[in-house]
Protein backbone atom coordinates (compact mmCIF):
# COMPACT_ATOMS: atom_id res chain seq x y z
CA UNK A 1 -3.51 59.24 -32.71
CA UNK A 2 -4.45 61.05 -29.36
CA UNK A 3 -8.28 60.66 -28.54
CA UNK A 4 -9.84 61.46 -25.54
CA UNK A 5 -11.10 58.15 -23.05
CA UNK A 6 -13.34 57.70 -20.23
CA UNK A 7 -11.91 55.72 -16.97
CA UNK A 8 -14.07 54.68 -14.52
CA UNK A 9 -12.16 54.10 -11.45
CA UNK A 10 -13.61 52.37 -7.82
CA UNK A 11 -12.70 55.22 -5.19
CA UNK A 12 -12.57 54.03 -1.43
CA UNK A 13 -11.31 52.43 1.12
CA UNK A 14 -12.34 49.35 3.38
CA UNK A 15 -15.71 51.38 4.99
CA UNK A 16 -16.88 51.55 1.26
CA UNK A 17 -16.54 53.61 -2.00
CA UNK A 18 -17.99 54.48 -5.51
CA UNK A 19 -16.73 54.14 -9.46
CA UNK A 20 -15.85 57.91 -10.06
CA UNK A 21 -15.41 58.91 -14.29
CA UNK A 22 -12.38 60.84 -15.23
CA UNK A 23 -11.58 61.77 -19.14
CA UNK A 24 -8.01 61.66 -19.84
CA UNK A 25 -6.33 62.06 -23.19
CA UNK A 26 -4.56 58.90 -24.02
CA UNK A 27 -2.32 58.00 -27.30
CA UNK A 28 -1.75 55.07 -29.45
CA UNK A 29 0.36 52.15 -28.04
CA UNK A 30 -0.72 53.34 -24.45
CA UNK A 31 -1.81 51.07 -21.91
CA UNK A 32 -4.15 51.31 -19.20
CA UNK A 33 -1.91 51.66 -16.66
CA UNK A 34 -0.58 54.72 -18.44
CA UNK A 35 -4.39 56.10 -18.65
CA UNK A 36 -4.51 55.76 -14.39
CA UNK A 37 -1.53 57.58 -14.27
CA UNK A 38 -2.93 60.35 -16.49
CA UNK A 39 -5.76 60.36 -14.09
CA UNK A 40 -3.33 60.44 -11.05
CA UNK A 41 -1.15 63.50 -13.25
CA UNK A 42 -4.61 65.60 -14.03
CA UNK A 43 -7.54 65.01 -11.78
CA UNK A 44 -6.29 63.21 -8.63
CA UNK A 45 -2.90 63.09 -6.93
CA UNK A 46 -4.38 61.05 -4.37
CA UNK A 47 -5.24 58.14 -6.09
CA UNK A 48 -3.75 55.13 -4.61
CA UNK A 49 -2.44 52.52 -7.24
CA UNK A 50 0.33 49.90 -7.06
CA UNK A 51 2.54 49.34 -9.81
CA UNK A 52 6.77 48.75 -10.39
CA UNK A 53 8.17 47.25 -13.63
CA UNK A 54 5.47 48.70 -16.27
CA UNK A 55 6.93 45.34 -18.01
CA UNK A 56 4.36 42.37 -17.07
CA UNK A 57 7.30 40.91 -14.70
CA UNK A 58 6.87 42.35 -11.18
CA UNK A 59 3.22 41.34 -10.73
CA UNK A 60 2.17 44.73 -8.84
CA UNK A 61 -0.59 46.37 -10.87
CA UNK A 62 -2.98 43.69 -10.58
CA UNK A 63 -6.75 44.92 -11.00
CA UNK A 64 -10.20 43.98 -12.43
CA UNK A 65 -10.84 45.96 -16.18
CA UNK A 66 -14.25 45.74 -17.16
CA UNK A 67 -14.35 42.62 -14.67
CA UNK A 68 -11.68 40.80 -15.36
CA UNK A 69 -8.51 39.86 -13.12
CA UNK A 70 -5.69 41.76 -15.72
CA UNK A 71 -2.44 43.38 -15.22
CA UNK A 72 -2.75 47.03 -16.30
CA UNK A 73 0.47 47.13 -17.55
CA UNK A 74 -0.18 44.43 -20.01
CA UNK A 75 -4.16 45.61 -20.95
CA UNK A 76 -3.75 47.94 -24.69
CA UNK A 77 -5.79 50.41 -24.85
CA UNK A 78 -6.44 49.65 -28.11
CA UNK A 79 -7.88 46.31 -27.59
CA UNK A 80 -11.10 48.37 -25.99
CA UNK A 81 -13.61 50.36 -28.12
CA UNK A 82 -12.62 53.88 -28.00
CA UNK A 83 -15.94 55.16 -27.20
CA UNK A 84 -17.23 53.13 -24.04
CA UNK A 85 -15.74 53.78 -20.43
CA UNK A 86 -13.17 51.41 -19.20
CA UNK A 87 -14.17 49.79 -16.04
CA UNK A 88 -10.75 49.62 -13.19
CA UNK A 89 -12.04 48.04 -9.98
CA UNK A 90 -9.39 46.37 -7.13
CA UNK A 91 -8.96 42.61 -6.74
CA UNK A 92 -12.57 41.57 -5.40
CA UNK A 93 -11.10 38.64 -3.52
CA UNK A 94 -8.79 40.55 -1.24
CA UNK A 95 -9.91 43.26 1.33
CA UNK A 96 -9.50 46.65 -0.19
CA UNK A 97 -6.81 49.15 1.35
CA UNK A 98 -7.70 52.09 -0.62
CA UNK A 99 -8.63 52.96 -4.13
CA UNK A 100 -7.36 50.00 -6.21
CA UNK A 101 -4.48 48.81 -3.60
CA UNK A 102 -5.69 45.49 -2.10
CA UNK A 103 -4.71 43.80 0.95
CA UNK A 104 -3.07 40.49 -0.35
CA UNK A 105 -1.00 39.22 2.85
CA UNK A 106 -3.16 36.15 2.70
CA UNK A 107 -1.48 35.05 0.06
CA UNK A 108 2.27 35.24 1.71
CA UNK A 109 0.25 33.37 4.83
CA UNK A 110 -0.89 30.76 2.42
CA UNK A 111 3.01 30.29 0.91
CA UNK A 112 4.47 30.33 4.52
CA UNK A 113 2.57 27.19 4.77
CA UNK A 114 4.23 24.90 2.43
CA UNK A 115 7.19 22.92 3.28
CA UNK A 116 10.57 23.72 2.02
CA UNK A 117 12.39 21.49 -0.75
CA UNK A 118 13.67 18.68 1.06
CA UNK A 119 16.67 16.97 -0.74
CA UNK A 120 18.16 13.35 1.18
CA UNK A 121 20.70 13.59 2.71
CA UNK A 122 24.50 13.80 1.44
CA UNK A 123 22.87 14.66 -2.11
CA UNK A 124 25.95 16.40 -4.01
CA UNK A 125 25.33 19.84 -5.38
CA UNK A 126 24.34 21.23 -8.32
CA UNK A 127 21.76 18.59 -8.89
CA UNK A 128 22.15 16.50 -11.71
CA UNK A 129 18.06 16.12 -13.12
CA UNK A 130 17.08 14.83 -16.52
CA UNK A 131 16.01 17.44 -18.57
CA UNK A 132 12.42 16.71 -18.65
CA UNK A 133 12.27 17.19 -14.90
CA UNK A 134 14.15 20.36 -15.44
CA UNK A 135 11.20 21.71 -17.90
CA UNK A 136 8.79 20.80 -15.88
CA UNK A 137 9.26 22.65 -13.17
CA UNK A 138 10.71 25.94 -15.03
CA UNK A 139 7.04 26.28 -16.69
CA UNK A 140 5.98 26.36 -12.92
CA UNK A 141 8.77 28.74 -11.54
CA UNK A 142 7.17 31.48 -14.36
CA UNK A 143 5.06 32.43 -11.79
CA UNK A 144 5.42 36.40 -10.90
CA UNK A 145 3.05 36.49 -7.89
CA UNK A 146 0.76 38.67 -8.99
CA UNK A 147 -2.21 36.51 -7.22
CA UNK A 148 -4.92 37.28 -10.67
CA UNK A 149 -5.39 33.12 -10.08
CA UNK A 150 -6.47 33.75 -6.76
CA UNK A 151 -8.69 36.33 -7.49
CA UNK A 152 -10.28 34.79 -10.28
CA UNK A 153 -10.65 31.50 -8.22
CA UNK A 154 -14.30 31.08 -7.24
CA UNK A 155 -13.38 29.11 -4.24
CA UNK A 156 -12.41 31.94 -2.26
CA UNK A 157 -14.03 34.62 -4.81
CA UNK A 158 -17.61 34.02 -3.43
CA UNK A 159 -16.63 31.63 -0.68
CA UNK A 160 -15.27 34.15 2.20
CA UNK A 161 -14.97 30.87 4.57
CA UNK A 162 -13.15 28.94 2.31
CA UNK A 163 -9.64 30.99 2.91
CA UNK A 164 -8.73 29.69 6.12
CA UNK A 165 -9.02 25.70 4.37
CA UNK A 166 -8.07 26.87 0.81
CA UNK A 167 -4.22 27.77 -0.65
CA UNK A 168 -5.83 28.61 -3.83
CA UNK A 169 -3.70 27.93 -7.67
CA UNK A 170 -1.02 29.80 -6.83
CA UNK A 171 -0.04 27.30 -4.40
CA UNK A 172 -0.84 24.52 -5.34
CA UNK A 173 1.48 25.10 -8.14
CA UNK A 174 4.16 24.93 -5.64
CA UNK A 175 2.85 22.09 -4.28
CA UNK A 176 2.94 20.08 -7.69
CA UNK A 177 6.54 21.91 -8.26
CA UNK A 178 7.74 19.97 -4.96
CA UNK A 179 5.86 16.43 -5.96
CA UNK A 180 7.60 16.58 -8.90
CA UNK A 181 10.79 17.62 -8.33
CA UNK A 182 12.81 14.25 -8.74
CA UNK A 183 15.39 15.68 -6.03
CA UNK A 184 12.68 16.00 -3.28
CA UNK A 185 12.15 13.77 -0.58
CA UNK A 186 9.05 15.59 1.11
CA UNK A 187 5.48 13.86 0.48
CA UNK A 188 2.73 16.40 0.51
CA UNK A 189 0.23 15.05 -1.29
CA UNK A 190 -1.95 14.55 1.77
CA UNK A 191 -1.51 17.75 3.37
CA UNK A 192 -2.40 19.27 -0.31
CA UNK A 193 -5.66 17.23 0.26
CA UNK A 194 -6.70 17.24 3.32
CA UNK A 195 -5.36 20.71 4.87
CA UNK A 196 -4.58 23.03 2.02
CA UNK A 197 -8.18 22.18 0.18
CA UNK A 198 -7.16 20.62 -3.21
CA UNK A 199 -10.42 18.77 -3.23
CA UNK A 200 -12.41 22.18 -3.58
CA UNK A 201 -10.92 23.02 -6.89
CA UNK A 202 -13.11 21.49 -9.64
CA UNK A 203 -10.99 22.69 -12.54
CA UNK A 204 -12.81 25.41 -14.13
CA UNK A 205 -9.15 26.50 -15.69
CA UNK A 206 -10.12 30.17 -14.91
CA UNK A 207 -6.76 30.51 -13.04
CA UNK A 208 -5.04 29.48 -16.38
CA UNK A 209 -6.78 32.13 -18.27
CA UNK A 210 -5.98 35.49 -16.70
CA UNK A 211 -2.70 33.91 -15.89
CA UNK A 212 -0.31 36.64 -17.57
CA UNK A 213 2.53 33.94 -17.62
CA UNK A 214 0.68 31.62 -19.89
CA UNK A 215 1.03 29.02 -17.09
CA UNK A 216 -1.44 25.66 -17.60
CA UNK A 217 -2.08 25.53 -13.80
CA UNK A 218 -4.68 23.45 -14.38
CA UNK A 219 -3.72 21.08 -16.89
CA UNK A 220 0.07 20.69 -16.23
CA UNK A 221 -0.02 21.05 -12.25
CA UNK A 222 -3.28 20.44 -10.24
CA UNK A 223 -4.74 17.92 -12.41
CA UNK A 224 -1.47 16.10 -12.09
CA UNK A 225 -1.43 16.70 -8.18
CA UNK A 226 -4.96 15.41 -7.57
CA UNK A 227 -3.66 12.49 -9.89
CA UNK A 228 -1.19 11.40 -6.89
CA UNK A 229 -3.30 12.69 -4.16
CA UNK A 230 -5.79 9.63 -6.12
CA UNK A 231 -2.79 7.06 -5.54
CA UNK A 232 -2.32 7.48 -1.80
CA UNK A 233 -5.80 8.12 -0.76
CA UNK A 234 -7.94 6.28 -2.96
CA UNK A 235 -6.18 3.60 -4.83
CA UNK A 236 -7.44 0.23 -3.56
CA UNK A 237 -3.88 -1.48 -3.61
CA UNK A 238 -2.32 1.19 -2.02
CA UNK A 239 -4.91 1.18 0.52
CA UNK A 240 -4.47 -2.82 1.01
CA UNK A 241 -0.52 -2.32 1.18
CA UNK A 242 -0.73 0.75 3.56
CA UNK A 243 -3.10 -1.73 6.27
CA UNK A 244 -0.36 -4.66 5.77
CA UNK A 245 2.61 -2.35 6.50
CA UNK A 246 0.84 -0.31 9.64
CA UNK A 247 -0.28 -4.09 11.00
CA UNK A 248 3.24 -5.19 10.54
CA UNK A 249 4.63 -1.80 12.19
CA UNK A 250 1.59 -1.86 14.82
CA UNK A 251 2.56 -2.04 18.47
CA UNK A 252 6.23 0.08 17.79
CA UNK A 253 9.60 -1.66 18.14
CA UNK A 254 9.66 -4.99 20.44
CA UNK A 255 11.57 -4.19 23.28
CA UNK A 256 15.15 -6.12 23.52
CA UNK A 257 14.65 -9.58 25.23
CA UNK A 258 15.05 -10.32 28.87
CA UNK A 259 16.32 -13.22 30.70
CA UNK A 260 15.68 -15.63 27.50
CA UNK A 261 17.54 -18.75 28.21
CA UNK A 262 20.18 -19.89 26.11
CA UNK A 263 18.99 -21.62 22.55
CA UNK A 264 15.84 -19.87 22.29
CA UNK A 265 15.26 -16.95 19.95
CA UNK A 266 12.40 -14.36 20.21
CA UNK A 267 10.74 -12.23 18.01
CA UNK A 268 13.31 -9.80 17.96
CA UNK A 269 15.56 -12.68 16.43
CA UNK A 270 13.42 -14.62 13.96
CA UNK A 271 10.13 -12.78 13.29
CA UNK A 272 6.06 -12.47 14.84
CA UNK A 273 6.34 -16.15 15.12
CA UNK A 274 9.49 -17.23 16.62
CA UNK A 275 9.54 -18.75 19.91
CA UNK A 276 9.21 -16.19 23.25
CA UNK A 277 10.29 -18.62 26.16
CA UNK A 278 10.71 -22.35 27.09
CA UNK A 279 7.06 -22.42 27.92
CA UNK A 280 6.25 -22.14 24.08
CA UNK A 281 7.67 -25.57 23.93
CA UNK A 282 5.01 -27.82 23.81
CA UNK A 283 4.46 -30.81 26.58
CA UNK A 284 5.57 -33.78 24.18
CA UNK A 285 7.98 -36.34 25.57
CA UNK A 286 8.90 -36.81 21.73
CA UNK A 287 10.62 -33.36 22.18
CA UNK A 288 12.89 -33.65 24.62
CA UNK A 289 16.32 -32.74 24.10
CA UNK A 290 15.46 -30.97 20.95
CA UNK A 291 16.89 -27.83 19.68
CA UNK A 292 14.71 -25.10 19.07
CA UNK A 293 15.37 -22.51 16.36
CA UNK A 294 12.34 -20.06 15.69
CA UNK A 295 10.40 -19.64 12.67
CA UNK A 296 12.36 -21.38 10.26
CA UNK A 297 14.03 -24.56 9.78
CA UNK A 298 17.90 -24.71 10.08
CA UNK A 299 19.34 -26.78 7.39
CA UNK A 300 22.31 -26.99 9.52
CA UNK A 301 20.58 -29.00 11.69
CA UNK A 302 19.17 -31.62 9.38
CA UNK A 303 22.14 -34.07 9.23
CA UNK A 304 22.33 -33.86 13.39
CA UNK A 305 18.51 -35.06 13.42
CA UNK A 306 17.18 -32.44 16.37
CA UNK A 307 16.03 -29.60 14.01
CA UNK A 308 12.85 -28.06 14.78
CA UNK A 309 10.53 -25.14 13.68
CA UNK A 310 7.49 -23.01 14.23
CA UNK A 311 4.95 -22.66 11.66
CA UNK A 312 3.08 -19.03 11.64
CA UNK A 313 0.41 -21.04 13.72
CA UNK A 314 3.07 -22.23 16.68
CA UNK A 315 3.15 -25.52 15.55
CA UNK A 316 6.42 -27.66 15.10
CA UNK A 317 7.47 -28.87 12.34
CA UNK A 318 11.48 -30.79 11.02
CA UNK A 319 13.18 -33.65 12.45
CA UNK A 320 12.98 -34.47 16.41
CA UNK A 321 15.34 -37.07 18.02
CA UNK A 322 16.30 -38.37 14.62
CA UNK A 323 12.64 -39.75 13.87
CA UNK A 324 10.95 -38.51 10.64
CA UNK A 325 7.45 -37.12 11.78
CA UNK A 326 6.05 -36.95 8.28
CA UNK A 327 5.30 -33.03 8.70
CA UNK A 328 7.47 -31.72 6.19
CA UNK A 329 4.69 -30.63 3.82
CA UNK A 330 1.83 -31.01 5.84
CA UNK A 331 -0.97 -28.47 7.37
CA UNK A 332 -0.32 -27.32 11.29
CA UNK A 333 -3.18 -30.18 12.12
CA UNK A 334 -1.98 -32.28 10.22
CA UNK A 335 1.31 -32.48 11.90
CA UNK A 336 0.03 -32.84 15.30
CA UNK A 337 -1.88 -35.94 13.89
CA UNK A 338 1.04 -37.49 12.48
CA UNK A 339 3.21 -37.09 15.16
CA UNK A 340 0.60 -38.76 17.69
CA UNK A 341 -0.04 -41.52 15.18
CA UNK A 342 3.26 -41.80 14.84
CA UNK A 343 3.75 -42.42 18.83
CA UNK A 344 0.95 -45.08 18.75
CA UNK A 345 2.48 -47.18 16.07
CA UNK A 346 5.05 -47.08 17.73
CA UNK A 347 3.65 -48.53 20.19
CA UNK A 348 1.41 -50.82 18.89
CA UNK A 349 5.25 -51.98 17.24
């Protein structure tokens, strides 16, 4: 059946332009990007429009009909009443080039700034993946770029600003692809957060709706993402673990040790609280002769009766000079009492 339709196409360029009518006859099974194409064949030659596959795979004709983010090569004409005008406006979220070719190089900016895969080292190839990993990702590597998420995203949609901060759905479903990819050794999570604006998305799931791919980019790959951005950022035991490790780590790699006499090992050799020098060895005539270790006691030692220790506070603790100190399971004062009460019943003996 052959009727006859009204288009109303946006005509300009970046200084400004106007939605201009054109009636075109148009047949069943036709889409809209055949009724464009019409207009393009009978009323004007000049009309700018991008479009490749006519298939729904190459992404290209990406427009607003009747104010939604579509592709035109996937938008029936007879899904629309026959006798109202059919509204084709350019991508509002990208500047406009001319007509209903939009300027979308933000969005190749936006993908030169993620990472590349990352696999460790020596990993043999092809990768060997479970098949639930495999899955995963594939649902993700539907995407064909044609950048209706981004449009449709209010972020950037009515937020001009928000570009430079914000990679918008598209990306962040590469981002997620990355996380989750059981071969990769990258960790972006933060960056995702705290440069590429993954905190301004408040999961409308708009970008999953005029997704053409059928792609849950909300469900199955930035709710997931801000799920593991949660673990590293605000997770209280990661938190705690992350200040233990950096205290640990704090102050870089001790330099190698210089000049140490013979017998004494630093904190290079037995930890934070293994004994630096000779002067750590404490004025006590009770300790002369003794063999130092470090941090921990040397069971080697303990038949030879000269073993002694450092507690994390610097205090001694083991056998000195063959004479039992009592200190074994005792606190750091403690031990100094029991060794001086030691030397006075002695003595008093």
């Amino acid at each position: 059946m052959t009727y006859d339709l009204t288009l109303r196409i946006w005509r300009g360029d970046a200084e400004g332009g106007e939605l201009t009518d054109y009636v075109v006859p148009v047949e069943e099974g036709e889409v809209v990007l055949d009724a464009v194409h019409h207009v393009q064949e009978l009323h004007a030659s000049d009309l700018a429009v991008r479009w490749n596959c006519k298939a729904g795979k190459c992404g290209s004709c990406s427009a607003e009909i009747n104010g939604r983010p579509r592709l035109m090569c996937l938008a029936r004409l007879s899904t629309f009443p026959t006798d109202e005008p059919i509204t084709v406006t350019p991508m509002r979220a990208f500047p406009v080039l001319r007509d209903l070719v939009t300027d979308v190089s933000f969005n190749y900016a936006k993908a030169r700034e993620v990472p590349a895969f990352a696999p460790a080292a020596g990993v043999q190839t092809p990768y060997r993946m479970q098949q639930v990993d495999v899955e995963r990702s594939q649902e993700f590597r539907k995407c064909i770029e044609c950048f209706l998420c981004q449009d449709t995203c209010h972020v950037v949609r009515d937020h001009e600003d928000n570009k430079e901060a914000f990679s918008g759905p598209r990306f962040f479903l590469r981002y997620a692809e990355l996380e989750m990819h059981p071969m990769d050794t990258g960790d972006r999570r933060r960056m995702a957060q705290e440069s590429r604006g993954l905190g301004l998305c408040n999961i409308t799931k708009c970008c999953t709706e005029v997704c053409p791919e059928s792609i849950k980019i909300t469900d199955n790959a930035i709710i997931p993402l801000k799920e593991r951005v949660a673990d590293v950022k605000y997770d209280p035991l990661t938190w705690l673990g992350s200040k233990i490790f950096r205290r640990g780590q704090r102050g870089g790699e001790s330099p190698p040790p210089q000049d140490v006499p013979a017998g004494i090992r630093t904190q290079a050799d037995s930890g934070a609280h293994a004994v630096r020098s000779e002067s750590d060895v404490p004025d006590d005539p009770s300790f002369a002769g003794a063999r130092v270790t470090g941090g921990v006691p040397n069971p080697d030692a303990a038949d030879q009766g000269s073993t002694t220790g450092t507690t994390p506070s610097g205090d001694f603790v083991g056998r000195v000079s063959g004479q039992d100190t009592g200190m074994d399971e005792t606190s750091g004062g403690e031990k100094r009492a029991l060794a001086e009460g030691d030397e006075t019943a002695g003595g008093s003996r």
